[in-house]
C-alpha atoms as a PDB file:
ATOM      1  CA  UNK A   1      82.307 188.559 102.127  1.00  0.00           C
ATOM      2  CA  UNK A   2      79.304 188.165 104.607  1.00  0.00           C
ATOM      3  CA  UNK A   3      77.629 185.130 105.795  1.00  0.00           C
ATOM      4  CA  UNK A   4      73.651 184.758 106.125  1.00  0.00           C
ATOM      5  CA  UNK A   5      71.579 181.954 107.621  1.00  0.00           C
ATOM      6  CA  UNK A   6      68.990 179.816 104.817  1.00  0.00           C
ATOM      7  CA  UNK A   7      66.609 177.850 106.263  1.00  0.00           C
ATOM      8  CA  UNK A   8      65.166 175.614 103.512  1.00  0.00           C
ATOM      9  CA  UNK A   9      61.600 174.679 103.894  1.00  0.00           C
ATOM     10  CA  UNK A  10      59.322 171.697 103.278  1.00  0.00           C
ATOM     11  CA  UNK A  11      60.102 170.009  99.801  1.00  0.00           C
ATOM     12  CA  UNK A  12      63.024 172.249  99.093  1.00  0.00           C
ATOM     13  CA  UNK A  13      64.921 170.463 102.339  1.00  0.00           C
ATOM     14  CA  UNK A  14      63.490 167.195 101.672  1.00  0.00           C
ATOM     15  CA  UNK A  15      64.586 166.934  98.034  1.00  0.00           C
ATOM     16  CA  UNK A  16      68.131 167.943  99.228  1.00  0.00           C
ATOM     17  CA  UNK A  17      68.812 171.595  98.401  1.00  0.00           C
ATOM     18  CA  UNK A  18      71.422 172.650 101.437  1.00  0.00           C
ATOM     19  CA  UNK A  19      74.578 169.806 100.573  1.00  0.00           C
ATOM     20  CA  UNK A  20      77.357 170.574 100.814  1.00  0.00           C
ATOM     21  CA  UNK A  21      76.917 173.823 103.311  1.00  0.00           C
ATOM     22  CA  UNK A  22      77.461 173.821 106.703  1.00  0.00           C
ATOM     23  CA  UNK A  23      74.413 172.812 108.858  1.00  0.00           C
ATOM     24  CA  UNK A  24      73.714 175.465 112.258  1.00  0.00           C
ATOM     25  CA  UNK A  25      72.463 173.698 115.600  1.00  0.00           C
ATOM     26  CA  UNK A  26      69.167 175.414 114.397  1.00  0.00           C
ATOM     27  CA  UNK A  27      68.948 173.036 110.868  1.00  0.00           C
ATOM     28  CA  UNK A  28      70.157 176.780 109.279  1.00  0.00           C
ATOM     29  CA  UNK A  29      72.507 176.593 106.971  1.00  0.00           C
ATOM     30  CA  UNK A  30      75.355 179.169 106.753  1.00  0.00           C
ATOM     31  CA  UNK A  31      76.243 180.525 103.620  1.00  0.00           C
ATOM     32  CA  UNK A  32      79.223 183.017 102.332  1.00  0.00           C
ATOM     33  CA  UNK A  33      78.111 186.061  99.983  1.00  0.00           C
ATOM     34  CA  UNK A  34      79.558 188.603  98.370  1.00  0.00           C
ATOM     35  CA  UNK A  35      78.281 192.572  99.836  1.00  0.00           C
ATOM     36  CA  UNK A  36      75.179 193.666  98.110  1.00  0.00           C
ATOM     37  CA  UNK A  37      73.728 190.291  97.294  1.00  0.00           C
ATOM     38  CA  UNK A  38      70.328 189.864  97.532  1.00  0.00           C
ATOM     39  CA  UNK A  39      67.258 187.161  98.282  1.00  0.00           C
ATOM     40  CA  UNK A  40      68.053 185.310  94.512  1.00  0.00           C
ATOM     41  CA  UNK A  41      71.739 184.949  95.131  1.00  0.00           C
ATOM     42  CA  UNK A  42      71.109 183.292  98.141  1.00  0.00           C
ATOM     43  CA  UNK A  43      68.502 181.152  96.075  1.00  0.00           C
ATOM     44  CA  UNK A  44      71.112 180.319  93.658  1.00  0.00           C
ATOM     45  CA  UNK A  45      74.121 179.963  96.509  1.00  0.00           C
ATOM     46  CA  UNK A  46      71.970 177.375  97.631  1.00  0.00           C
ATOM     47  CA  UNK A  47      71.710 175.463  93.953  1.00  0.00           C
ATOM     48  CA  UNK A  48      67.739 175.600  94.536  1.00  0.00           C
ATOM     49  CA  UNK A  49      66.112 176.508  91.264  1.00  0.00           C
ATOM     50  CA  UNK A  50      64.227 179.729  91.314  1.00  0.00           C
ATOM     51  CA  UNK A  51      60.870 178.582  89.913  1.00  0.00           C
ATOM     52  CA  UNK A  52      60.841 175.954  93.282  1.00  0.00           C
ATOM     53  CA  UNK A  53      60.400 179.347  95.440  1.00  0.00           C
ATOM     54  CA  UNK A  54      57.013 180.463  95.730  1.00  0.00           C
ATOM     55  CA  UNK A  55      57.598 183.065  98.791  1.00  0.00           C
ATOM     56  CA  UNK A  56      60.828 184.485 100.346  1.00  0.00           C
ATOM     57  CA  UNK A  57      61.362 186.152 103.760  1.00  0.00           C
ATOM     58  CA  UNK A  58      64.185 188.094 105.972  1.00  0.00           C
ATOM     59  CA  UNK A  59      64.660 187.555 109.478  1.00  0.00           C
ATOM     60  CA  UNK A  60      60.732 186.509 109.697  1.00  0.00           C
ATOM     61  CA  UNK A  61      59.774 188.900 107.599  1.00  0.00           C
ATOM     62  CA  UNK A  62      58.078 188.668 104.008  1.00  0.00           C
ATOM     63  CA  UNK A  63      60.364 189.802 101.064  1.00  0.00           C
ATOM     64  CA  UNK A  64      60.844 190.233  97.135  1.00  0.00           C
ATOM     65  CA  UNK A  65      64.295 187.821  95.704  1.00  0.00           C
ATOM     66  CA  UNK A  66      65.859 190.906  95.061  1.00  0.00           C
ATOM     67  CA  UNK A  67      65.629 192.565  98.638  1.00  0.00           C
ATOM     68  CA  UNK A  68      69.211 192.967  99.250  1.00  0.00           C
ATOM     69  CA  UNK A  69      70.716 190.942 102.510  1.00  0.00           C
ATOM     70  CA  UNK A  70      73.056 191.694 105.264  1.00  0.00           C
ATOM     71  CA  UNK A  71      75.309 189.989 107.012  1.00  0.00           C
ATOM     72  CA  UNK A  72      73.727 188.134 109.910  1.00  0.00           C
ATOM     73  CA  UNK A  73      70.360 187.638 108.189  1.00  0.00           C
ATOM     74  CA  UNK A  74      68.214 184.649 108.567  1.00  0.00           C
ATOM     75  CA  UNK A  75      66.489 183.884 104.935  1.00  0.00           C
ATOM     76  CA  UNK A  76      64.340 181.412 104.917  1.00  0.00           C
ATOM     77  CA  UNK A  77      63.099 179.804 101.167  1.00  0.00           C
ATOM     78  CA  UNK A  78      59.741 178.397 101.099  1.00  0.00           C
ATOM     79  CA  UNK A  79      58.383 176.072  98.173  1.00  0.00           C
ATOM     80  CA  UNK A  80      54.460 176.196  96.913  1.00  0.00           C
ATOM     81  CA  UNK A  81      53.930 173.137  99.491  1.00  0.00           C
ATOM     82  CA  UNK A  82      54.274 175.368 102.758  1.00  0.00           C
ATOM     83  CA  UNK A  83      53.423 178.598 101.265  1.00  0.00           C
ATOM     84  CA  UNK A  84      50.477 177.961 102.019  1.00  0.00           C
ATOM     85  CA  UNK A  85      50.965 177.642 105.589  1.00  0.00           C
ATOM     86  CA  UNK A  86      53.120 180.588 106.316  1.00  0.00           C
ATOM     87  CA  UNK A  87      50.211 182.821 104.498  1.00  0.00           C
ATOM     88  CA  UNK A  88      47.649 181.144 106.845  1.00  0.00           C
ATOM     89  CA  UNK A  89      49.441 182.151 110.221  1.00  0.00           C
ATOM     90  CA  UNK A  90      49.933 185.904 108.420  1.00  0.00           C
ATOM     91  CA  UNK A  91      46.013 185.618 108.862  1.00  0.00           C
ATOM     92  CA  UNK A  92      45.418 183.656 112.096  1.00  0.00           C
ATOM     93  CA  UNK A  93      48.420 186.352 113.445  1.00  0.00           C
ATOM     94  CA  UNK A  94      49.503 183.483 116.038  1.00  0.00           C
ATOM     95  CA  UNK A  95      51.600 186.170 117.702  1.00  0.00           C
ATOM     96  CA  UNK A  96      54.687 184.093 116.409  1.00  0.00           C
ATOM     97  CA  UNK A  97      56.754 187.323 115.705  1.00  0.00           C
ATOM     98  CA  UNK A  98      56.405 186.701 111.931  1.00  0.00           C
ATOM     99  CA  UNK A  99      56.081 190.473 109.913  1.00  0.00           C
ATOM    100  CA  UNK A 100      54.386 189.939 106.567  1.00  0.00           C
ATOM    101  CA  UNK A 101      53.842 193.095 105.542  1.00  0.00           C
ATOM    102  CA  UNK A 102      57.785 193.955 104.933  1.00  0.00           C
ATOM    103  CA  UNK A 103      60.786 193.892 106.393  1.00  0.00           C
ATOM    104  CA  UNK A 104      60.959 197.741 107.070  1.00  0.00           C
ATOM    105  CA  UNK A 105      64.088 198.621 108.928  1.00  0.00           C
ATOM    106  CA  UNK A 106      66.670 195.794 109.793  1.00  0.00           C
END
């Protein structure tokens, strides 16, 4: 088993995707996986239902749902309402730390 760190954005938070798992100080929440899982089981760990994730990312960094994960990661799931957003500081490149491009070497 490994444990990874979902943050659920905008409407996928809101409309209460997350119960049930155990909250971080950071609003994370932490979830338990089985080795070699990838971006969609976390997406399904999380009982959010795949068409309600427009973009996915690992540790701040843009990814496909079947990227695999490691232990430790921080995945974050972001609905069409945000997506938006997150593209727009790829392009304003805010100096945030945020890697769009891929995830490359983790």
């Amino acid at each position: 088993m490994m444990t990874v760190d979902v943050l659920l954005s905008g409407r996928l938070k809101l409309d209460g995707y997350g119960r049930g798992h155990a909250m971080n100080a950071d609003s994370t929440y932490r979830l338990a996986l089985g080795e070699g899982s990838t971006v969609r089981d976390v997406i399904g760990g999380m009982g959010v239902p795949s068409e309600q994730v427009t973009m996915t990312m690992i540790n701040g960094c843009q990814c496909p749902a079947e990227e695999k994960i490691k232990s430790g990661d921080r995945v974050i799931l972001i609905p069409r309402d945000v997506a938006a957003l997150w593209r727009g500081l790829k392009l304003q490149n805010l100096g945030m730390g945020i890697g769009f491009d891929s995830h490359g070497e983790r």
